[in-house]
Protein backbone atom coordinates (compact mmCIF):
# COMPACT_ATOMS: atom_id res chain seq x y z
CA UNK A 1 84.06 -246.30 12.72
CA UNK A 2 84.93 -248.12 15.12
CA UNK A 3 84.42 -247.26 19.11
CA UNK A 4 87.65 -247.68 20.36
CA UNK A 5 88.04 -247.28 24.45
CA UNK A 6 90.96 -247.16 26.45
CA UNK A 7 91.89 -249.51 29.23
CA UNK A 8 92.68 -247.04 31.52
CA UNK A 9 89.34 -245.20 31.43
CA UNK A 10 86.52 -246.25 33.74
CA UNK A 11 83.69 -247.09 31.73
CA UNK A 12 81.10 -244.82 31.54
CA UNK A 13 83.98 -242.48 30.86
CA UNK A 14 84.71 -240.73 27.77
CA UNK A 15 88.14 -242.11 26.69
CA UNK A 16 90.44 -241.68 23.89
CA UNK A 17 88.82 -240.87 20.31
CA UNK A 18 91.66 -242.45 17.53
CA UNK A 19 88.59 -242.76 15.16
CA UNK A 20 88.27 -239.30 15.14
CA UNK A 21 91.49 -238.53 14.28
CA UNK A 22 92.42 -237.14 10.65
CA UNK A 23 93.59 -240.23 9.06
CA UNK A 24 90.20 -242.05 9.74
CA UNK A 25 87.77 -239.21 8.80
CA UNK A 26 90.14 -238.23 5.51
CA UNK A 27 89.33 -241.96 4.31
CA UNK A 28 85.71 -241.87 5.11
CA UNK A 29 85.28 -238.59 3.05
CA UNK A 30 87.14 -239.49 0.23
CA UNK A 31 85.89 -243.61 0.35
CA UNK A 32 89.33 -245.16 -0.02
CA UNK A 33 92.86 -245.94 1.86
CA UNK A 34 95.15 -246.81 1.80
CA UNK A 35 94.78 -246.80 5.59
CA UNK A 36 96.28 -249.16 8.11
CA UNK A 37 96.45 -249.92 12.47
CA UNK A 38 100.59 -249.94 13.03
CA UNK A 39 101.20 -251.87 15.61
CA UNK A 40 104.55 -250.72 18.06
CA UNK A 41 106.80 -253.28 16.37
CA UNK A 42 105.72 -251.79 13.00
CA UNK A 43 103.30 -254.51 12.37
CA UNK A 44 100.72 -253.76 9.81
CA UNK A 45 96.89 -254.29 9.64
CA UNK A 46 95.20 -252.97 6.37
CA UNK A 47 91.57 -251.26 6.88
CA UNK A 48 89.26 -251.97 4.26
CA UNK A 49 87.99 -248.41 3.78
CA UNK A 50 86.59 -248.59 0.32
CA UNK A 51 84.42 -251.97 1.10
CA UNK A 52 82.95 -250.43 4.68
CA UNK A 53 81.92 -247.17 2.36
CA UNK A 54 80.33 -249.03 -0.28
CA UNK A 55 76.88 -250.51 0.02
CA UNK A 56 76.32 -253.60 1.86
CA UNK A 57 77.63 -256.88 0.17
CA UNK A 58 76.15 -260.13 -0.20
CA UNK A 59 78.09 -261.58 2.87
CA UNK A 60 76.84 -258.69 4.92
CA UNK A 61 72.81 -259.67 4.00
CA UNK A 62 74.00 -263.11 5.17
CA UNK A 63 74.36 -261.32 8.81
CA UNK A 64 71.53 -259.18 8.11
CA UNK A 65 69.23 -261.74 7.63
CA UNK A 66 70.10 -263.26 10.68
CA UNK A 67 69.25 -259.97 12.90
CA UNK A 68 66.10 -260.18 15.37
CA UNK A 69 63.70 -256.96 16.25
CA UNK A 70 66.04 -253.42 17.07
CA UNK A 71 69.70 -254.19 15.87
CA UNK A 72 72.30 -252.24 17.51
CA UNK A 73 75.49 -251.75 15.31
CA UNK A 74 78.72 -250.96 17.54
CA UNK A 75 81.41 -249.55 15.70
CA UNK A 76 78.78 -248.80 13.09
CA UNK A 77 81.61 -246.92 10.61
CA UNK A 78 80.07 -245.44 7.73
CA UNK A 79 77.15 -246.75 8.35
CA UNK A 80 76.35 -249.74 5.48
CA UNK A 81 74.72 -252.05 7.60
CA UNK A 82 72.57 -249.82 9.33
CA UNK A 83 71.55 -247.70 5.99
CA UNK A 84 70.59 -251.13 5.12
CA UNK A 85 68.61 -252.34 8.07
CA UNK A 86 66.60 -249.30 7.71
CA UNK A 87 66.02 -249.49 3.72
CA UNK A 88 64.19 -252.71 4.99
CA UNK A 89 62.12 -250.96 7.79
CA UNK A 90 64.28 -252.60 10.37
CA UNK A 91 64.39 -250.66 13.82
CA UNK A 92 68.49 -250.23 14.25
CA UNK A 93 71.18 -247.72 15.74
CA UNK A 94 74.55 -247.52 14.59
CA UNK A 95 77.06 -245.74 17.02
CA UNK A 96 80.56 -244.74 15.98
CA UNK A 97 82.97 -242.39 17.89
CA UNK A 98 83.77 -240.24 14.97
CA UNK A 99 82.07 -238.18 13.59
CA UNK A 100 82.66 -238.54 9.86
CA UNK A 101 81.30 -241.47 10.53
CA UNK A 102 78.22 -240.76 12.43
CA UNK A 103 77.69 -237.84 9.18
CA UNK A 104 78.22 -240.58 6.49
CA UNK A 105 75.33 -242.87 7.96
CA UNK A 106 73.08 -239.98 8.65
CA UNK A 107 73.74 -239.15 4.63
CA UNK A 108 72.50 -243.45 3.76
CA UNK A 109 69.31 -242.67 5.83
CA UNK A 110 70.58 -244.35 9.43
CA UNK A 111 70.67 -243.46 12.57
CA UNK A 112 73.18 -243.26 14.64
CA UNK A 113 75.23 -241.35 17.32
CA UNK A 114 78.56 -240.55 18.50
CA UNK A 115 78.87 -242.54 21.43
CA UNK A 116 81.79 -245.15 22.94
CA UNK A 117 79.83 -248.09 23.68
CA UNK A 118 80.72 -247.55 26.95
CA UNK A 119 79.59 -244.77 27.89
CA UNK A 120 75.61 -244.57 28.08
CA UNK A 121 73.22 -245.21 24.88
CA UNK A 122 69.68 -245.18 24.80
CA UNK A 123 67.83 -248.50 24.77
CA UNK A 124 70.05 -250.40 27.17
CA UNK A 125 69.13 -253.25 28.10
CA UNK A 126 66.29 -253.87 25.86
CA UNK A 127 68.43 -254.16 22.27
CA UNK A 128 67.46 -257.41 20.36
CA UNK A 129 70.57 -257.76 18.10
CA UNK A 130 73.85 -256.25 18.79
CA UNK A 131 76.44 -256.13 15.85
CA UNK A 132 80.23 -256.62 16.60
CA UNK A 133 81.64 -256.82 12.48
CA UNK A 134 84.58 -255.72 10.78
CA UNK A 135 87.14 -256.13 13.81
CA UNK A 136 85.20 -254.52 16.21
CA UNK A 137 85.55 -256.99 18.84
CA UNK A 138 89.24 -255.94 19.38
CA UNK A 139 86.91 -252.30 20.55
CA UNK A 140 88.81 -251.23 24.03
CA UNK A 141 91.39 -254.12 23.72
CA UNK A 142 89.63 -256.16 26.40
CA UNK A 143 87.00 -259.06 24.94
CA UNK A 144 86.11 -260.03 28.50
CA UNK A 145 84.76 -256.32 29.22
CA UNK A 146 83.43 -255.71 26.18
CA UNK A 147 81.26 -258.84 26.02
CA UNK A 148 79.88 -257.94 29.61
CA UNK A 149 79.11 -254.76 28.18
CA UNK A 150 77.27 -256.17 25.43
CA UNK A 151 75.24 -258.29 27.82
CA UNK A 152 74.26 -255.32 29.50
CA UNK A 153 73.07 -253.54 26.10
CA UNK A 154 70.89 -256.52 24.89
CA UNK A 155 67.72 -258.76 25.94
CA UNK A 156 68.31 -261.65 28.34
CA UNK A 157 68.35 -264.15 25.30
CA UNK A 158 69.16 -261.15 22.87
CA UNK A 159 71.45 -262.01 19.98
CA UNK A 160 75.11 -260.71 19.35
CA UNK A 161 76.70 -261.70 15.96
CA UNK A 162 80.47 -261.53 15.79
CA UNK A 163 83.31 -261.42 13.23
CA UNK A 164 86.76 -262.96 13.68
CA UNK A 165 89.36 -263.99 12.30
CA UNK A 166 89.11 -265.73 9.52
CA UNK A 167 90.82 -269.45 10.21
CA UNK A 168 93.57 -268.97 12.92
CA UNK A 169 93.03 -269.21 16.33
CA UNK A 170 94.65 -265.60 17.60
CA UNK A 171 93.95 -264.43 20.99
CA UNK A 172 96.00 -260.98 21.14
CA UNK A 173 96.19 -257.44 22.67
CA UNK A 174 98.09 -255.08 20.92
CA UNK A 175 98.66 -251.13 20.79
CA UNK A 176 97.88 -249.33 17.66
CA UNK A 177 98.18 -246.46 15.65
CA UNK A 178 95.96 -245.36 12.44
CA UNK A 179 98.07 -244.29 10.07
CA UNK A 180 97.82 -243.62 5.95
CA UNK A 181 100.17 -245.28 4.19
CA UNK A 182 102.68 -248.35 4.91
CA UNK A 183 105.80 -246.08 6.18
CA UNK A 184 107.08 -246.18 9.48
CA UNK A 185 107.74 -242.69 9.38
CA UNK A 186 104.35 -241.13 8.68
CA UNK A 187 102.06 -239.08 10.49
CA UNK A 188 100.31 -241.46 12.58
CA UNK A 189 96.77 -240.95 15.12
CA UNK A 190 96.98 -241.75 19.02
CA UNK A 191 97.94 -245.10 20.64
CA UNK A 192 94.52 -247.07 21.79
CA UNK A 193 94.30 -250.92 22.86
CA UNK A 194 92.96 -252.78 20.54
CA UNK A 195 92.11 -257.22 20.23
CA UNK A 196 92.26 -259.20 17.82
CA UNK A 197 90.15 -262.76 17.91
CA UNK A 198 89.70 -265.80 15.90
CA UNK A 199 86.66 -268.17 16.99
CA UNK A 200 88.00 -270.46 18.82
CA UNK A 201 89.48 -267.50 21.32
CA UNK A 202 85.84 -265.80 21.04
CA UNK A 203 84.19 -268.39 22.23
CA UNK A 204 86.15 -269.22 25.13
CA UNK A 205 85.57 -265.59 26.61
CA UNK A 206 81.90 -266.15 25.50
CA UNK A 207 81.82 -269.11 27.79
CA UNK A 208 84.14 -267.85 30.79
CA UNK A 209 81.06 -265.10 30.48
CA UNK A 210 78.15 -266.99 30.19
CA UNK A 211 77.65 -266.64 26.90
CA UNK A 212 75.56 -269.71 24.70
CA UNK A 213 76.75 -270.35 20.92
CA UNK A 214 74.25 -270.18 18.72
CA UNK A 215 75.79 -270.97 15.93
CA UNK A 216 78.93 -270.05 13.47
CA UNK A 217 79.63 -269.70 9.72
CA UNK A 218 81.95 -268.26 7.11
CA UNK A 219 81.17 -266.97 3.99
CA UNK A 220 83.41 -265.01 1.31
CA UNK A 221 86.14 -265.52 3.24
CA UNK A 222 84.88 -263.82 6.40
CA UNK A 223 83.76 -265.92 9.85
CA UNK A 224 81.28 -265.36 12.29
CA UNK A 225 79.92 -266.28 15.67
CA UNK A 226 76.51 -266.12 17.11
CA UNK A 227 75.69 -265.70 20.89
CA UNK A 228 72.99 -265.90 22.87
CA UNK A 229 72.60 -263.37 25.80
CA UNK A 230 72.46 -265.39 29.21
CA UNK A 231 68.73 -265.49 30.43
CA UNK A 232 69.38 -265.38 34.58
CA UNK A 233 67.53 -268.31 34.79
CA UNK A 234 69.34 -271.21 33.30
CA UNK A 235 70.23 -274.17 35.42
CA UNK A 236 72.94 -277.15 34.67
CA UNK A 237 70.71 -278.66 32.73
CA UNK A 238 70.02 -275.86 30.76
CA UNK A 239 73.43 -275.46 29.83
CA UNK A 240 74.04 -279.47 29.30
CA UNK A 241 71.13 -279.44 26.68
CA UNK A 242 72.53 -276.07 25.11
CA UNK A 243 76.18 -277.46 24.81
CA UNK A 244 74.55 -280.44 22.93
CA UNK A 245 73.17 -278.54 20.71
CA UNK A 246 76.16 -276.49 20.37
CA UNK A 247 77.92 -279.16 19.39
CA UNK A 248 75.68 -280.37 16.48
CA UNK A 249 76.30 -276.32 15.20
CA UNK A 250 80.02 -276.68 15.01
CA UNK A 251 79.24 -279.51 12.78
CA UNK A 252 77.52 -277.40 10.77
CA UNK A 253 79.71 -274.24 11.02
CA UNK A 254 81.17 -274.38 7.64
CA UNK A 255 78.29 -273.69 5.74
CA UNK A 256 76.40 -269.96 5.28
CA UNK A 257 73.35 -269.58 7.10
CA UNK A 258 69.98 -269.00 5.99
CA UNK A 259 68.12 -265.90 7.31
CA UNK A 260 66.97 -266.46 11.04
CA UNK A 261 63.32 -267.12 12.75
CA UNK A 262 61.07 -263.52 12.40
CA UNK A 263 61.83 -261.23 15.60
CA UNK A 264 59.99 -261.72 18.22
CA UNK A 265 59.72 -257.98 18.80
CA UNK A 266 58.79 -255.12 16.25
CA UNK A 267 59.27 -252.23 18.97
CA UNK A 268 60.86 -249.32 18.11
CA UNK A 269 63.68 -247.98 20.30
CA UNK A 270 63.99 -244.44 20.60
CA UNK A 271 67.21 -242.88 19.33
CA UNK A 272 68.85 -239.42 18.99
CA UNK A 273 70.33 -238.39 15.68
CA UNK A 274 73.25 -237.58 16.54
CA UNK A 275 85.60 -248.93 12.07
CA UNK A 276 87.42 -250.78 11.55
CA UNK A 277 90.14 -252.92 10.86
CA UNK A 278 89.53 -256.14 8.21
CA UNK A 279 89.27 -259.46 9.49
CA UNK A 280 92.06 -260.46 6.78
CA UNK A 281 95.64 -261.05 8.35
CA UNK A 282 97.76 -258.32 8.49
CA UNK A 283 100.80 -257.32 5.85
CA UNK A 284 104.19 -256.70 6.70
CA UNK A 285 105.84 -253.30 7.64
CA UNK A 286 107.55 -252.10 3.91
């Protein structure tokens, strides 16, 4: 699901594989939970296993249609959103550290590999549309590394669509378990780092790394964020005429989006053959 990384790994590094561990693969065979991140404090986050195995949902085809040229899906899970990309004849990628995963999109017709999105993946650099959904931005516990990553995967001016969290302005690291069920004393996966981001948080690490906002929208009770990829040749002007126009989009954040301009590109970007904690607020330890 999703491609956790710890801190204290160089990237480029193979770290720490939680996804991989039991609890996570279990609930991607069988295509339910209960299944939940426990935080040290005994903190609760519940993973919506049964609505990442099921086919992609109406919200999700609002982010779909939204996607320019190769889409790469990080944290791609079991692999809806990239079976779906490719039912369309859309060039995409999903990459997941486990390997349940990884089998369960291969199984929906996707591609994808079992890769950390730090370490190296084909295509970098030349990506159109990068995918952080379903809580992956909390992916290594570090938004400022992992959006520099992401700038390094896509275009200059490629397109990363984000989910946060839903209302709330949260800006939090945390260590995490995986475990099954809501009891403190149950057989739980490895510690990773982890985030967790509302929009308002997102986009000032988006800024801070040169990020532009595109745009932002909710829809079935779910929010998202748009960036553009910097370009390397924007000047202060540039970015005065982009803020403008940034600020007529949070005007207009509220409402769902209709499906973005046609890609640019139609190339096809090689791939081998070889997530994630919901957006919704957590429960309390029982």
């Amino acid at each position: 699901m999703s491609t956790a990384h710890g801190t204290t790994t160089p990237p480029g590094v193979p770290g720490p594989r939680p996804w991989s561990a039991d609890p996570y693969s279990d609930a991607l065979v069988t295509g339910r939970g209960p299944l939940f991140l426990r935080r040290t404090d005994g903190w609760l986050l519940p993973l919506e296993v049964e609505r990442w195995c099921a086919q992609a949902d109406a919200v999700d085809l609002t982010v779909l249609a939204r996607c320019e040229g190769t889409v790469l899906d990080v944290g791609c899970g079991p692999g809806r959103l990239v079976a779906e990309l490719a039912a369309r004849g859309r060039p995409a990628l999903g990459i997941d550290v486990s390997e349940a995963a990884v089998a369960h999109t291969a199984r929906l017709g996707g591609q994808a590999l079992r890769r950390s999105v730090f370490e190296p993946l084909p295509g970098e650099g030349r990506w159109d549309t990068a995918l952080l959904l379903d809580g992956n931005v909390g992916i290594g516990g570090d938004p400022a590394a992992l959006l520099h990553r992401m700038a390094q995967l896509l275009t200059p001016r490629g397109l990363l669509i984000v989910e946060t969290l839903a209302d709330v302005d949260v800006d939090e690291r945390v260590s995490v378990r995986i475990v099954r069920v809501a009891d403190p004393r149950s057989t739980a996966g490895p510690a990773f780092p982890w985030a967790r981001l509302g929009t308002p948080a997102l986009l000032r690490h988006a800024a801070r790394a040169g990020w532009h906002r595109e745009g932002q929208w909710s829809a079935g009770g779910r929010s998202f964020v748009a960036l553009r990829n910097r370009d390397g040749r924007d000047g202060p002007d540039d970015r005065d005429d982009r803020d403008d126009r940034d600020d007529r989009d949070e005007r207009n954040s509220r409402s769902t989006s209709s499906a973005a301009e046609p890609p640019n590109s139609t190339a096809v970007i090689n791939s081998q053959r070889a997530r994630k904690p919901s957006p919704e607020s957590p429960v309390a330890n029982r």
